[in-house]
C-alpha atoms as a PDB file:
ATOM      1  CA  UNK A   1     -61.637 -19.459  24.042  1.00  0.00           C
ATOM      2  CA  UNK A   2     -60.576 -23.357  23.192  1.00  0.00           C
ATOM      3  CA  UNK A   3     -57.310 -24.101  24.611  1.00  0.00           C
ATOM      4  CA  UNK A   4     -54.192 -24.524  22.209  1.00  0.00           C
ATOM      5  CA  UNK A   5     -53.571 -27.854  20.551  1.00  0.00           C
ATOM      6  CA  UNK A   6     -50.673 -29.873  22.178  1.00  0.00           C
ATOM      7  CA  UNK A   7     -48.742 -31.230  19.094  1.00  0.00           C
ATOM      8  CA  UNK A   8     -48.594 -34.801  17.948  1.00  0.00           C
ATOM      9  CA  UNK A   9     -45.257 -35.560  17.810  1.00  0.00           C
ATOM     10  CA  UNK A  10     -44.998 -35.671  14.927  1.00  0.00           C
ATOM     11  CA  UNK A  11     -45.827 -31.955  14.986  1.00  0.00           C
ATOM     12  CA  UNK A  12     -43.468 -31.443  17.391  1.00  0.00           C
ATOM     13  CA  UNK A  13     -40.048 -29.086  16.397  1.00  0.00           C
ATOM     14  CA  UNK A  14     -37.124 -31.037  15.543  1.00  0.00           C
ATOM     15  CA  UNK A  15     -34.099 -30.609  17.765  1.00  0.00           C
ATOM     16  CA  UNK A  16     -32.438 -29.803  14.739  1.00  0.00           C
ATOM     17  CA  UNK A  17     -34.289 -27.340  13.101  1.00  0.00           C
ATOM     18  CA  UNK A  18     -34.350 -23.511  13.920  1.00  0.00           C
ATOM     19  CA  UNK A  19     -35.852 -22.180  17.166  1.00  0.00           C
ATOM     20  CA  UNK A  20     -39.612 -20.660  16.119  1.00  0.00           C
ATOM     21  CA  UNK A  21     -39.154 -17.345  15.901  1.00  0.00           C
ATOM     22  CA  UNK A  22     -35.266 -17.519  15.147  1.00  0.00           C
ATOM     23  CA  UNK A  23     -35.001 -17.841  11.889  1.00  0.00           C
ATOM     24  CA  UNK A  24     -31.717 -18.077  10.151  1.00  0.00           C
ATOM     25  CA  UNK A  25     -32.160 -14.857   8.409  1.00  0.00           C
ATOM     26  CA  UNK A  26     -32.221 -12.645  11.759  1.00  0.00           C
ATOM     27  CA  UNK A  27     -29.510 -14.519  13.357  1.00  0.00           C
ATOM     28  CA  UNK A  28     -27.224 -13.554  10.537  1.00  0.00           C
ATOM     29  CA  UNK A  29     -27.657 -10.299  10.780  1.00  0.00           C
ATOM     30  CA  UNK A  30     -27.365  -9.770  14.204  1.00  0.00           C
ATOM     31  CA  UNK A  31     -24.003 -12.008  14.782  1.00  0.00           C
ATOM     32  CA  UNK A  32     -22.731 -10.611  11.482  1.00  0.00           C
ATOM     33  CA  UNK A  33     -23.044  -7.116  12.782  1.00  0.00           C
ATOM     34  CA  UNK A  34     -21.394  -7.628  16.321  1.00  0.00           C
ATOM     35  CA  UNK A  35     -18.487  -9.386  14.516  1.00  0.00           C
ATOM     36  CA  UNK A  36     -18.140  -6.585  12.426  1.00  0.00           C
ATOM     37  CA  UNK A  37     -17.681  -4.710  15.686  1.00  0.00           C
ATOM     38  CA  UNK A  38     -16.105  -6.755  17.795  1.00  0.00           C
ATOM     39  CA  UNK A  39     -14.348  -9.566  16.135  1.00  0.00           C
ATOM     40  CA  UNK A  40     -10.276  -9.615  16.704  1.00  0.00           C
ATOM     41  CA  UNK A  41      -7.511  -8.328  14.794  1.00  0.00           C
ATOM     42  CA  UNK A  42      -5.691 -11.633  13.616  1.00  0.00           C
ATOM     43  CA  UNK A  43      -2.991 -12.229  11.256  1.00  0.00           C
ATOM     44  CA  UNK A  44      -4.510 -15.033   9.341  1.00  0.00           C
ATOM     45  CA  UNK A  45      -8.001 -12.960   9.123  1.00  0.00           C
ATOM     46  CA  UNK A  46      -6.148 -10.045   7.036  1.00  0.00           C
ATOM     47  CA  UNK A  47      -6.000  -9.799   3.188  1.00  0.00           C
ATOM     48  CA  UNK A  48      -2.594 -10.131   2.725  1.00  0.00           C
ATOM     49  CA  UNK A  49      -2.745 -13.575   4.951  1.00  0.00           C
ATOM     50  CA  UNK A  50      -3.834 -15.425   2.060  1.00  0.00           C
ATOM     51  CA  UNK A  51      -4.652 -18.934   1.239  1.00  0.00           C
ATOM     52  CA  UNK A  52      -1.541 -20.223   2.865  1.00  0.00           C
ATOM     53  CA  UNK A  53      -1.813 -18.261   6.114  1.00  0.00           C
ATOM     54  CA  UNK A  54      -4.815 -19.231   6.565  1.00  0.00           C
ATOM     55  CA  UNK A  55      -4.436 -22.773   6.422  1.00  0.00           C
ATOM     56  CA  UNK A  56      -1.358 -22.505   8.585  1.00  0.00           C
ATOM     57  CA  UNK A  57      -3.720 -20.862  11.386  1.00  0.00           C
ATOM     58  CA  UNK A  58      -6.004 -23.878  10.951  1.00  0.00           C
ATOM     59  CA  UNK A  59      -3.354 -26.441  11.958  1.00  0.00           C
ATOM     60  CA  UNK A  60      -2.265 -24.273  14.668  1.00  0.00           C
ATOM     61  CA  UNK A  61      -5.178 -23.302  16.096  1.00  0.00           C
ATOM     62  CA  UNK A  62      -6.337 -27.100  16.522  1.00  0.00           C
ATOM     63  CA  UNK A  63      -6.663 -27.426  20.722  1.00  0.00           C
ATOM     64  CA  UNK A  64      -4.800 -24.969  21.212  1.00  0.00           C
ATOM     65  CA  UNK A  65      -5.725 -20.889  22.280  1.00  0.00           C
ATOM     66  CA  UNK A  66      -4.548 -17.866  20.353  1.00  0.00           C
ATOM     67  CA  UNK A  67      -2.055 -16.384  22.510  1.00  0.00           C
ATOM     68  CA  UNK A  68       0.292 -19.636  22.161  1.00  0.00           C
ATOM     69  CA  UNK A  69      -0.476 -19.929  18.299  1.00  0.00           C
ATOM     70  CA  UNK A  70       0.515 -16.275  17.350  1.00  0.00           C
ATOM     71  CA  UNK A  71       4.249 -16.064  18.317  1.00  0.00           C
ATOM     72  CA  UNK A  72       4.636 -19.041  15.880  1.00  0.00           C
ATOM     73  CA  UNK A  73       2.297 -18.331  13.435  1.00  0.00           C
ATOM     74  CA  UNK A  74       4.392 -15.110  13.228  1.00  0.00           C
ATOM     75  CA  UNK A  75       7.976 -16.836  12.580  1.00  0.00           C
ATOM     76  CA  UNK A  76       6.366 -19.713  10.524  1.00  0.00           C
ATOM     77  CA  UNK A  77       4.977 -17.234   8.006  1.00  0.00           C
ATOM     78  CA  UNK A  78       8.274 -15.446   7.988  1.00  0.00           C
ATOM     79  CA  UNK A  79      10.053 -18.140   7.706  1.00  0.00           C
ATOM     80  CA  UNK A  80       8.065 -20.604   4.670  1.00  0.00           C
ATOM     81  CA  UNK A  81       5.966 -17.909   3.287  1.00  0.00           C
ATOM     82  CA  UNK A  82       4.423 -20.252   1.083  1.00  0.00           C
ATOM     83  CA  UNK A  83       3.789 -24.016   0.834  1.00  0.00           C
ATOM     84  CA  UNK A  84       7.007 -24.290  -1.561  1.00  0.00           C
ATOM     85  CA  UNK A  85       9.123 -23.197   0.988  1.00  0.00           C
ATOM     86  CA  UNK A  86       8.327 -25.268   3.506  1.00  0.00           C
ATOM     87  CA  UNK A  87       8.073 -28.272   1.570  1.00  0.00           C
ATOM     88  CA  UNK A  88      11.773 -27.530   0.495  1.00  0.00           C
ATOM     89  CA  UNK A  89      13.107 -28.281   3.571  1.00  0.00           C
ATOM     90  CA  UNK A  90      13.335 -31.492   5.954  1.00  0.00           C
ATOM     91  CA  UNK A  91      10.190 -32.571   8.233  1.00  0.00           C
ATOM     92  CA  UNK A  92      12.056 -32.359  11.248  1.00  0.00           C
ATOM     93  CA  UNK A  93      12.369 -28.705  10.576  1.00  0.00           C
ATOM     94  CA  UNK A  94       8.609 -28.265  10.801  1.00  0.00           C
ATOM     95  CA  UNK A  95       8.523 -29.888  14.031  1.00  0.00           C
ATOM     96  CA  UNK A  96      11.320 -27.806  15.358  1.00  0.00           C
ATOM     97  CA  UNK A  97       9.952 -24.626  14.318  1.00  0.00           C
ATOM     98  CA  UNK A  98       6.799 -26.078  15.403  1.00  0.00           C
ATOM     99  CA  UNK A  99       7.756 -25.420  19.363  1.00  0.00           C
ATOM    100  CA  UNK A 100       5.520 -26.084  22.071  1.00  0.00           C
ATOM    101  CA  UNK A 101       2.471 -25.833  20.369  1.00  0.00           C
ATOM    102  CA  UNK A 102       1.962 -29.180  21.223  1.00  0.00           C
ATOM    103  CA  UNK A 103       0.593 -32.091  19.173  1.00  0.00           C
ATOM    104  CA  UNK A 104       3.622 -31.993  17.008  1.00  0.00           C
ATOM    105  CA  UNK A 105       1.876 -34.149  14.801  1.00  0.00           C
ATOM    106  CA  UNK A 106       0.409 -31.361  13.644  1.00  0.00           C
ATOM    107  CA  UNK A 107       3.692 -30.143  11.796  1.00  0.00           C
ATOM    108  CA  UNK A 108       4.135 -33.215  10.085  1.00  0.00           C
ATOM    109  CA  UNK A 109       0.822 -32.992   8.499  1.00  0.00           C
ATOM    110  CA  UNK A 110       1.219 -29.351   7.896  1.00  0.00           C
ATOM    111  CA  UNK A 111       4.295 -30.307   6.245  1.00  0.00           C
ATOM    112  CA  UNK A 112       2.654 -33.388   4.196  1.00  0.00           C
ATOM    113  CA  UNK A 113       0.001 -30.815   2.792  1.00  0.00           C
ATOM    114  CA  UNK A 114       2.790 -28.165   1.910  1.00  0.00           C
ATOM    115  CA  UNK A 115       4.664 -31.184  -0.460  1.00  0.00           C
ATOM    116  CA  UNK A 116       1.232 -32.505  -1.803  1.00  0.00           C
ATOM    117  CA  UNK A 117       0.437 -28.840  -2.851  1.00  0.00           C
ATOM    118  CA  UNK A 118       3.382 -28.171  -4.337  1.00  0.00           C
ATOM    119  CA  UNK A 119       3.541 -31.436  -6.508  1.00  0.00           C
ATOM    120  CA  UNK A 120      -0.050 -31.549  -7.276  1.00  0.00           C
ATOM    121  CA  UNK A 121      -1.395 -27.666  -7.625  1.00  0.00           C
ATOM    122  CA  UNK A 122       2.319 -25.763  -8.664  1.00  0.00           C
ATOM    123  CA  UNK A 123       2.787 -24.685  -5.260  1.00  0.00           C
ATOM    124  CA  UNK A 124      -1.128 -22.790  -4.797  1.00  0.00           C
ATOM    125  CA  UNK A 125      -3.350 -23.940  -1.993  1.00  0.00           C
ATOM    126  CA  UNK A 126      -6.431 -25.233  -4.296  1.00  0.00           C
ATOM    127  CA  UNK A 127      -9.430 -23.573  -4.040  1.00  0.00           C
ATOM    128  CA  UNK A 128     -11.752 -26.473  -4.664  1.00  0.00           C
ATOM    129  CA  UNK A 129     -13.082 -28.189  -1.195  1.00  0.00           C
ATOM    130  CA  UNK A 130     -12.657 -31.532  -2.844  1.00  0.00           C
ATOM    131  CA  UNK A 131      -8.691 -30.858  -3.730  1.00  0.00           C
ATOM    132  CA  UNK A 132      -8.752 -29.607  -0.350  1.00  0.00           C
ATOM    133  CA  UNK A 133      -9.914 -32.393   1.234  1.00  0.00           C
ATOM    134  CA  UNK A 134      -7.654 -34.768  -0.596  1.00  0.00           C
ATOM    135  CA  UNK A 135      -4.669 -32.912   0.824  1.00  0.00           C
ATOM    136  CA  UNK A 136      -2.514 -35.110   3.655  1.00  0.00           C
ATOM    137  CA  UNK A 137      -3.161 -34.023   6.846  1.00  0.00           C
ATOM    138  CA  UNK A 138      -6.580 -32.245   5.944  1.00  0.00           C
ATOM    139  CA  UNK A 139     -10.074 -33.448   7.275  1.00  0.00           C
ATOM    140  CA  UNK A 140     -13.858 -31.718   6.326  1.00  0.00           C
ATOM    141  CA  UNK A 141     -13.505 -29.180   9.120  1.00  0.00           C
ATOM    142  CA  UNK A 142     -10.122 -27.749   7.838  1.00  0.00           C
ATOM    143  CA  UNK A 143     -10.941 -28.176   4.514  1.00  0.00           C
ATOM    144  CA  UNK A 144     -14.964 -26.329   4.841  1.00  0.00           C
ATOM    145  CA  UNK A 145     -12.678 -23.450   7.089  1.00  0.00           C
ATOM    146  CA  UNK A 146     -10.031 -22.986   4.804  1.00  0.00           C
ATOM    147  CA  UNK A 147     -12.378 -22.796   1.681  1.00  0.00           C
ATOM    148  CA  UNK A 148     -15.066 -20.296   3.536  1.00  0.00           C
ATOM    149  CA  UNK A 149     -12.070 -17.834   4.791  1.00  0.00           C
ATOM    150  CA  UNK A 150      -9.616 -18.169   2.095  1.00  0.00           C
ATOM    151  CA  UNK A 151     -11.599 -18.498  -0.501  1.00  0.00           C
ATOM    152  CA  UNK A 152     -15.097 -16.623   0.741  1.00  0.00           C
ATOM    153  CA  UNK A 153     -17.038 -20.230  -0.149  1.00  0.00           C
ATOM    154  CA  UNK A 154     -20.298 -21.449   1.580  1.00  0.00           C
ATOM    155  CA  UNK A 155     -19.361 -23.850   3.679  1.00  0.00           C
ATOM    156  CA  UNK A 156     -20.480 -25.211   7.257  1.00  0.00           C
ATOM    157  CA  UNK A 157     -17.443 -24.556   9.468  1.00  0.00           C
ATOM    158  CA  UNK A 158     -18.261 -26.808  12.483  1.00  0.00           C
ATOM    159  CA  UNK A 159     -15.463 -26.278  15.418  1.00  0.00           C
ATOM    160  CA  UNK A 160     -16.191 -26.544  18.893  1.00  0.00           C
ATOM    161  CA  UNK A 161     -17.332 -22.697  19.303  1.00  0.00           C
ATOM    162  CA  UNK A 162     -19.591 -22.979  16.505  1.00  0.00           C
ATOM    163  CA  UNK A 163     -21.080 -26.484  17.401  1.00  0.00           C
ATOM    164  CA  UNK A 164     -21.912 -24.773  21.569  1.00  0.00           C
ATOM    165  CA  UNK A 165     -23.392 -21.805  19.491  1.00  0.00           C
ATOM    166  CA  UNK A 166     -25.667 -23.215  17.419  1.00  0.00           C
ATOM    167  CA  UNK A 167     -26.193 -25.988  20.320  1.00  0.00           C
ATOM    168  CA  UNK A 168     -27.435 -23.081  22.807  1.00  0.00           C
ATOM    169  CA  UNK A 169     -29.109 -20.835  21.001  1.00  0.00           C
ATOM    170  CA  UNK A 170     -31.267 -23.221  18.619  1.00  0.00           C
ATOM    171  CA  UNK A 171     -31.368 -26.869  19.883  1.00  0.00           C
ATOM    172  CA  UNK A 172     -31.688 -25.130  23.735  1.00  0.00           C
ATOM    173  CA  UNK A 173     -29.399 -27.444  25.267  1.00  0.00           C
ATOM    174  CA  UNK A 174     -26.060 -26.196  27.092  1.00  0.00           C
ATOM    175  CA  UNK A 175     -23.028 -28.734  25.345  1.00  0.00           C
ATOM    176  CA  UNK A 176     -22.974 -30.093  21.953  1.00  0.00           C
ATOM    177  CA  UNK A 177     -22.504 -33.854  22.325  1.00  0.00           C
ATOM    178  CA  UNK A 178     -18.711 -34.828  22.475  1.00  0.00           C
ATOM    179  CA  UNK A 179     -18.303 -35.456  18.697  1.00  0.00           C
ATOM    180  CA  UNK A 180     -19.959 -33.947  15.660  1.00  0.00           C
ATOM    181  CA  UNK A 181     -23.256 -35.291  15.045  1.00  0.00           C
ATOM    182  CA  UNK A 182     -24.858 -35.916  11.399  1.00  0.00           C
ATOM    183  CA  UNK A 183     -27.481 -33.907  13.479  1.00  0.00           C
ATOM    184  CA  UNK A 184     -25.404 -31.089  14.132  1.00  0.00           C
ATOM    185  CA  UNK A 185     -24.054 -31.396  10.408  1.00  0.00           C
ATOM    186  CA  UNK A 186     -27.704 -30.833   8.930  1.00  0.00           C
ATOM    187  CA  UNK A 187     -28.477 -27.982  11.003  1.00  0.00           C
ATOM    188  CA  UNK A 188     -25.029 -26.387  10.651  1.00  0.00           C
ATOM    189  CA  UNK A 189     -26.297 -26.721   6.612  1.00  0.00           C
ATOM    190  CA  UNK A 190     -29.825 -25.508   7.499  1.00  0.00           C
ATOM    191  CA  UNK A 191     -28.344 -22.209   9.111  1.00  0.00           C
ATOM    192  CA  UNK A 192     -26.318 -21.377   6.157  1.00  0.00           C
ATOM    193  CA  UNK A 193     -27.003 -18.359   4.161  1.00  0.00           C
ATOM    194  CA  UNK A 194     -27.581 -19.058   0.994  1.00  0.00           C
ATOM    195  CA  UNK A 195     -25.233 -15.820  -0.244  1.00  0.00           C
ATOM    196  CA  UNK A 196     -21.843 -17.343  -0.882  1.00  0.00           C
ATOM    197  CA  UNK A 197     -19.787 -13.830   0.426  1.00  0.00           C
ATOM    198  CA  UNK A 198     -22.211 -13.857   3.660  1.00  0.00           C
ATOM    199  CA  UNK A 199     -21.989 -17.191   4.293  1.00  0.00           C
ATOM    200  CA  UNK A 200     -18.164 -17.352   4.775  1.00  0.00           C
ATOM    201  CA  UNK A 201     -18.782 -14.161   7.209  1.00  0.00           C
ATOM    202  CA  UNK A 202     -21.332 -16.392   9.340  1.00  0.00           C
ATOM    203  CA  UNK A 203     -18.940 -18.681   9.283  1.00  0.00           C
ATOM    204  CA  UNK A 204     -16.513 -16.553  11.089  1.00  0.00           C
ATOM    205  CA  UNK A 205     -18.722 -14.502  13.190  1.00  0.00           C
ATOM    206  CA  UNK A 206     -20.353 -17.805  14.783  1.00  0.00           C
ATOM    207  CA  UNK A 207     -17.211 -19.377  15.456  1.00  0.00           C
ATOM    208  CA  UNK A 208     -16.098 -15.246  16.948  1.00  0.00           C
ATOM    209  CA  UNK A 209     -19.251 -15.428  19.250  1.00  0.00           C
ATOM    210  CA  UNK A 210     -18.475 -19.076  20.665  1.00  0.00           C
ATOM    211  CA  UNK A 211     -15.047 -17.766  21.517  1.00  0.00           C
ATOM    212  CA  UNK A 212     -15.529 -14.782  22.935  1.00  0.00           C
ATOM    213  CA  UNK A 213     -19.138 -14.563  24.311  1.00  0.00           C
ATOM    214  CA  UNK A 214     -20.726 -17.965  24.154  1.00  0.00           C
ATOM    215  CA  UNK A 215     -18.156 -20.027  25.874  1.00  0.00           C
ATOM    216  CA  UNK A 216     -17.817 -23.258  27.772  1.00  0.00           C
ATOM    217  CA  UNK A 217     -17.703 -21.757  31.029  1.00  0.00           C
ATOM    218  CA  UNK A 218     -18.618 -18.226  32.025  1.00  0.00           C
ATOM    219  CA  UNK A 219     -21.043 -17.401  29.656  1.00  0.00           C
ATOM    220  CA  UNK A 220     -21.269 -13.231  29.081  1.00  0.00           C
ATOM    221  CA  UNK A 221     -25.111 -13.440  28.101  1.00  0.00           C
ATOM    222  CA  UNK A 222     -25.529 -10.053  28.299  1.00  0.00           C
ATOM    223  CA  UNK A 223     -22.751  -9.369  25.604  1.00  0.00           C
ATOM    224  CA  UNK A 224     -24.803 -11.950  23.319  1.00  0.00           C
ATOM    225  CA  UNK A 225     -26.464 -10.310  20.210  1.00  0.00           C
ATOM    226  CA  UNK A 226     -28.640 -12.736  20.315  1.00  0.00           C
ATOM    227  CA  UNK A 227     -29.588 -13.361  23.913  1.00  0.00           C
ATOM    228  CA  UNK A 228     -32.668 -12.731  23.242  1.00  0.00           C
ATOM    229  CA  UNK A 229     -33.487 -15.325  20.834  1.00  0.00           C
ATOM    230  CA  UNK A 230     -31.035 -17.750  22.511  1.00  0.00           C
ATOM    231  CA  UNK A 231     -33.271 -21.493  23.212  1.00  0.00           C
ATOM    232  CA  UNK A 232     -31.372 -22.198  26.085  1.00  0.00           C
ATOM    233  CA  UNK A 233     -31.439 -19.001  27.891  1.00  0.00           C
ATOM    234  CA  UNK A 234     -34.985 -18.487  27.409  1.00  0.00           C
ATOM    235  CA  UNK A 235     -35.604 -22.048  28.604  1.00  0.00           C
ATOM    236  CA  UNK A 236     -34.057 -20.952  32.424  1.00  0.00           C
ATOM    237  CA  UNK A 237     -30.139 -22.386  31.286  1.00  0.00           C
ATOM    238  CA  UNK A 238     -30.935 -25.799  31.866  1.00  0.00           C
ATOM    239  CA  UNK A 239     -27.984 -28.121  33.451  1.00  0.00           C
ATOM    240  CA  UNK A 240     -29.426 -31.543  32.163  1.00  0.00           C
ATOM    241  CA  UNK A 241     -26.312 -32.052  30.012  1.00  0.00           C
ATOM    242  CA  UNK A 242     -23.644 -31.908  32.622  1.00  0.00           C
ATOM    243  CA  UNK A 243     -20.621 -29.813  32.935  1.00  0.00           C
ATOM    244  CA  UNK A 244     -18.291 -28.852  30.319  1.00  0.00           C
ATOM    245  CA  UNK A 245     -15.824 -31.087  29.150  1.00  0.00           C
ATOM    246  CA  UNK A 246     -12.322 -30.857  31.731  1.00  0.00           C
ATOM    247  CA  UNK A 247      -9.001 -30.505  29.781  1.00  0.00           C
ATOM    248  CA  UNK A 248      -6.696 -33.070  29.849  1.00  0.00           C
ATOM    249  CA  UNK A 249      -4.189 -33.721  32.569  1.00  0.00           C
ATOM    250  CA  UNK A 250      -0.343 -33.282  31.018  1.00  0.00           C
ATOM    251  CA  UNK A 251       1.641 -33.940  34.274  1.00  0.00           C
ATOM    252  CA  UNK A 252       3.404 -36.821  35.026  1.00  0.00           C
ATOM    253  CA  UNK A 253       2.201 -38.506  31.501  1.00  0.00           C
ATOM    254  CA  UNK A 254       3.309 -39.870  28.500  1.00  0.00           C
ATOM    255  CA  UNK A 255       2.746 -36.750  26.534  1.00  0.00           C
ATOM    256  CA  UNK A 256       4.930 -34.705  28.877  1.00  0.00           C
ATOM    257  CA  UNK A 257       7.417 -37.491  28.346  1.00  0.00           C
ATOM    258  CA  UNK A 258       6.989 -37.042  24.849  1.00  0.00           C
ATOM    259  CA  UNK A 259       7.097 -32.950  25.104  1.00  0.00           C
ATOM    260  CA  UNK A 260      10.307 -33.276  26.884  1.00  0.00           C
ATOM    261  CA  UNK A 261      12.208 -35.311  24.632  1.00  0.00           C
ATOM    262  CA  UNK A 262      10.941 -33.701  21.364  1.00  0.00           C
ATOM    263  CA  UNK A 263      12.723 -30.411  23.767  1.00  0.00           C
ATOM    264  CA  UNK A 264      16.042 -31.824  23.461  1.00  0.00           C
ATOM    265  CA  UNK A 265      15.735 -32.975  19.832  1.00  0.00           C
ATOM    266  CA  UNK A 266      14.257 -29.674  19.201  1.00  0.00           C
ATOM    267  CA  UNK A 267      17.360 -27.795  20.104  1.00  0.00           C
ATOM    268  CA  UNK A 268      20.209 -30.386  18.841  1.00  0.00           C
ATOM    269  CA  UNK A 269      22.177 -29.662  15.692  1.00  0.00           C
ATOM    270  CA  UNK A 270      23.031 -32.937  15.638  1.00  0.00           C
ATOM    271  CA  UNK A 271      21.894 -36.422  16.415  1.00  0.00           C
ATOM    272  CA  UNK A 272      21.151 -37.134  20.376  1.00  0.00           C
ATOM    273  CA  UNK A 273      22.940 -39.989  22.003  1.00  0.00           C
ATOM    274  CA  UNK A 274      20.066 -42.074  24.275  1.00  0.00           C
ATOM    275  CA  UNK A 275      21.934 -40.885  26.665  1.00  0.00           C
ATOM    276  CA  UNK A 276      20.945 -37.348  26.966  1.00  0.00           C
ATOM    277  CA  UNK A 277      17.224 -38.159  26.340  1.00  0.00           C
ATOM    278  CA  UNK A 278      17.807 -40.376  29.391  1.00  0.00           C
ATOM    279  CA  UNK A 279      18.197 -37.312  31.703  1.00  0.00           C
ATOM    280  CA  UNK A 280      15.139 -35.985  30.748  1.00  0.00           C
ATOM    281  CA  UNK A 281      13.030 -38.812  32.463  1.00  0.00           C
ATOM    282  CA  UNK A 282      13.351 -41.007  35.394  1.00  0.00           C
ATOM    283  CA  UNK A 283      11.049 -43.750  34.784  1.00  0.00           C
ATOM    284  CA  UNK A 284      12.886 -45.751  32.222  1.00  0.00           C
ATOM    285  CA  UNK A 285       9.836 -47.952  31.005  1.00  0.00           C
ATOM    286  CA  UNK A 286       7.794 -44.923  30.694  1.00  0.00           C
ATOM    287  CA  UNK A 287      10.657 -43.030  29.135  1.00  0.00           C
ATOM    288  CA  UNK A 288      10.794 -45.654  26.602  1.00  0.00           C
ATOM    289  CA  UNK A 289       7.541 -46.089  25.296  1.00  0.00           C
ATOM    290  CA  UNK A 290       7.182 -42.177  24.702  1.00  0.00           C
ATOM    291  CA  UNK A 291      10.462 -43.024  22.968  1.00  0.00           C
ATOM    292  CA  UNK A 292       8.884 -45.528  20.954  1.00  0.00           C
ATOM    293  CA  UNK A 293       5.673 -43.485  19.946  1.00  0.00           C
ATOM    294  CA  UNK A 294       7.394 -40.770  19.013  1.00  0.00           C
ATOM    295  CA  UNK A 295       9.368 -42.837  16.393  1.00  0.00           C
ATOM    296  CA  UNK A 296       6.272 -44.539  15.319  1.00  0.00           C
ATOM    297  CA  UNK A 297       4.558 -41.344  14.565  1.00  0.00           C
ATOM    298  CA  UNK A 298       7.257 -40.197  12.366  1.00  0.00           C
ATOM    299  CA  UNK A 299       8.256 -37.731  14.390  1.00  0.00           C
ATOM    300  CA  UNK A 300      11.725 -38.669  15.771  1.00  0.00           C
ATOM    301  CA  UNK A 301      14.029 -40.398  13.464  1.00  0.00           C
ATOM    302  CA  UNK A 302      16.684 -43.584  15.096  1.00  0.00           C
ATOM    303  CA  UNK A 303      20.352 -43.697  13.676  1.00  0.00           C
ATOM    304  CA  UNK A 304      22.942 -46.399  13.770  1.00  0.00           C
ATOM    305  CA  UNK A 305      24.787 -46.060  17.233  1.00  0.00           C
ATOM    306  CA  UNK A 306      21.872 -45.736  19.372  1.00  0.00           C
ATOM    307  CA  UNK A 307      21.504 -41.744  17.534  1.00  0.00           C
ATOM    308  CA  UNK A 308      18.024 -39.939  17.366  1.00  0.00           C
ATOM    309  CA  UNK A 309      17.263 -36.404  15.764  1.00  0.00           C
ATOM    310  CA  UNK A 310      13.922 -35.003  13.822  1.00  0.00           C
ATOM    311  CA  UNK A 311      13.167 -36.708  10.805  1.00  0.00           C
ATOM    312  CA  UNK A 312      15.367 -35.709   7.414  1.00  0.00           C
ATOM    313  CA  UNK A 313      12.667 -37.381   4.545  1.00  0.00           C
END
């Protein structure tokens, strides 16, 4: 019996194509069935969420874990229960209500898409990725997510869970690289199911899987539907990309500066002296260039008489 051909490589499988005997087809079904199983009872993911839920979620969600988002999520929707309603009121008030969610930036965006939609689509969240897109605020990620589970489109929905998913258990490697590759981009498209209606549901049940089974550290293999088709298990887990990324340290720097004074501004009904943002900080030079940023980001507004509060316009 002759001996197998090694391939050229030119023959050889692209990094970025489909595992052999993975094809997209069977891991749709099988991640599409365990999320109908398993997959978590959310707000945003229920019918009456709508468009304008589920973009809120998006923003929220950015870097930041369920638990934290939900409280807020919660009041937001309660509060501006669509984009009309928020865009009615000051900025500021989006950044207040926004909390310590953290990246507050992220309100004044949120807000910035509320206004646009309002003024441009009579208060409606469009439904066409390109209007989507164009929104303040709103970059190909939110705009493929908010279009696949608002609007059941077929999209590639590329977050970090998705990206380690598809990373593992076709390319065979542990991390995606740090950023989202054009490589990552084609498979992402490769992978997609071509039915509009089951696409958006791989889109959800992927990123479900990276989140609750498939993640950074701790990986539950044995709760994986598809374990056994996974590259990178069947390859012995190989370590050759290094360890999972470490979060970022808050103490002691300019964003916990930053947190802190947004705190005080947060609960003021009316402008802040210096004075009282000067107790919140020892280190005056440090104090004052998280002073600084925060005005240049729009998200603190100065007043005659050395005065600061949220931003009114």
């Amino acid at each position: 019996m002759t001996a197998p051909t090694k391939p050229t490589p030119s023959q050889s499988p692209s990094p970025t194509s489909p595992a052999p005997g993975a094809p997209g087809e069977a891991l749709h079904a099988q991640v599409i069935a365990w999320f109908d199983e398993h997959a978590r009872d959310l707000p945003w993911r229920r019918p009456d969420a709508g468009p304008w839920g589920v973009m809120v979620s998006e923003f929220m969600l950015q870097q930041t874990p369920v638990n934290r988002v939900l409280p807020v999520y919660e009041q937001w929707l309660a509060r501006w229960p669509r984009p009309a309603d928020l865009a009615k009121e000051a900025p500021g008030e989006a950044v207040r209500a926004w909390g310590r969610l953290g990246y507050p930036r992220r309100a004044l965006r949120l807000h910035g898409a509320a206004v646009a939609i309002t003024e441009r689509h009579n208060g409606d969240v469009p439904t066409e990725h390109a209007q989507l897109l164009a929104l303040p605020g709103i970059g190909e990620y939110t705009a493929a997510a908010v279009a696949s589970f608002a609007y059941g489109q077929r999209h590639a929905v590329l977050d970090t869970n998705v990206r380690r998913v598809f990373a593992r258990a076709v390319t065979g490697v542990q991390y995606p690289p740090n950023a989202t590759t054009a490589a990552e981009r084609k498979l992402a498209r490769a992978l997609l199911p071509e039915d509009e209606s089951t696409a958006s549901r791989w889109a959800a049940a992927s990123m479900e899987l990276g989140a609750l089974v498939c993640t950074a550290k701790n990986e539950t293999c044995h709760r994986c539907p598809i374990a056994g088709q996974c590259a990178w298990r069947l390859a012995g887990k190989p370590e050759h990309d290094g360890p999972p990324r470490r979060g970022q340290t808050y103490a002691g720097t300019d964003r916990q500066v930053r947190g802190r004074l947004l705190a005080v501004l947060r609960e003021a009904v009316t402008p802040v002296p210096q004075s009282a943002l000067d107790r919140v900080w020892d280190e005056p030079v440090q104090r004052a260039r998280a002073l600084d940023g925060l005005v240049a980001d729009g998200l603190v507004e100065p007043l005659p008489g050395g005065l600061y509060r949220l931003p009114h316009s």
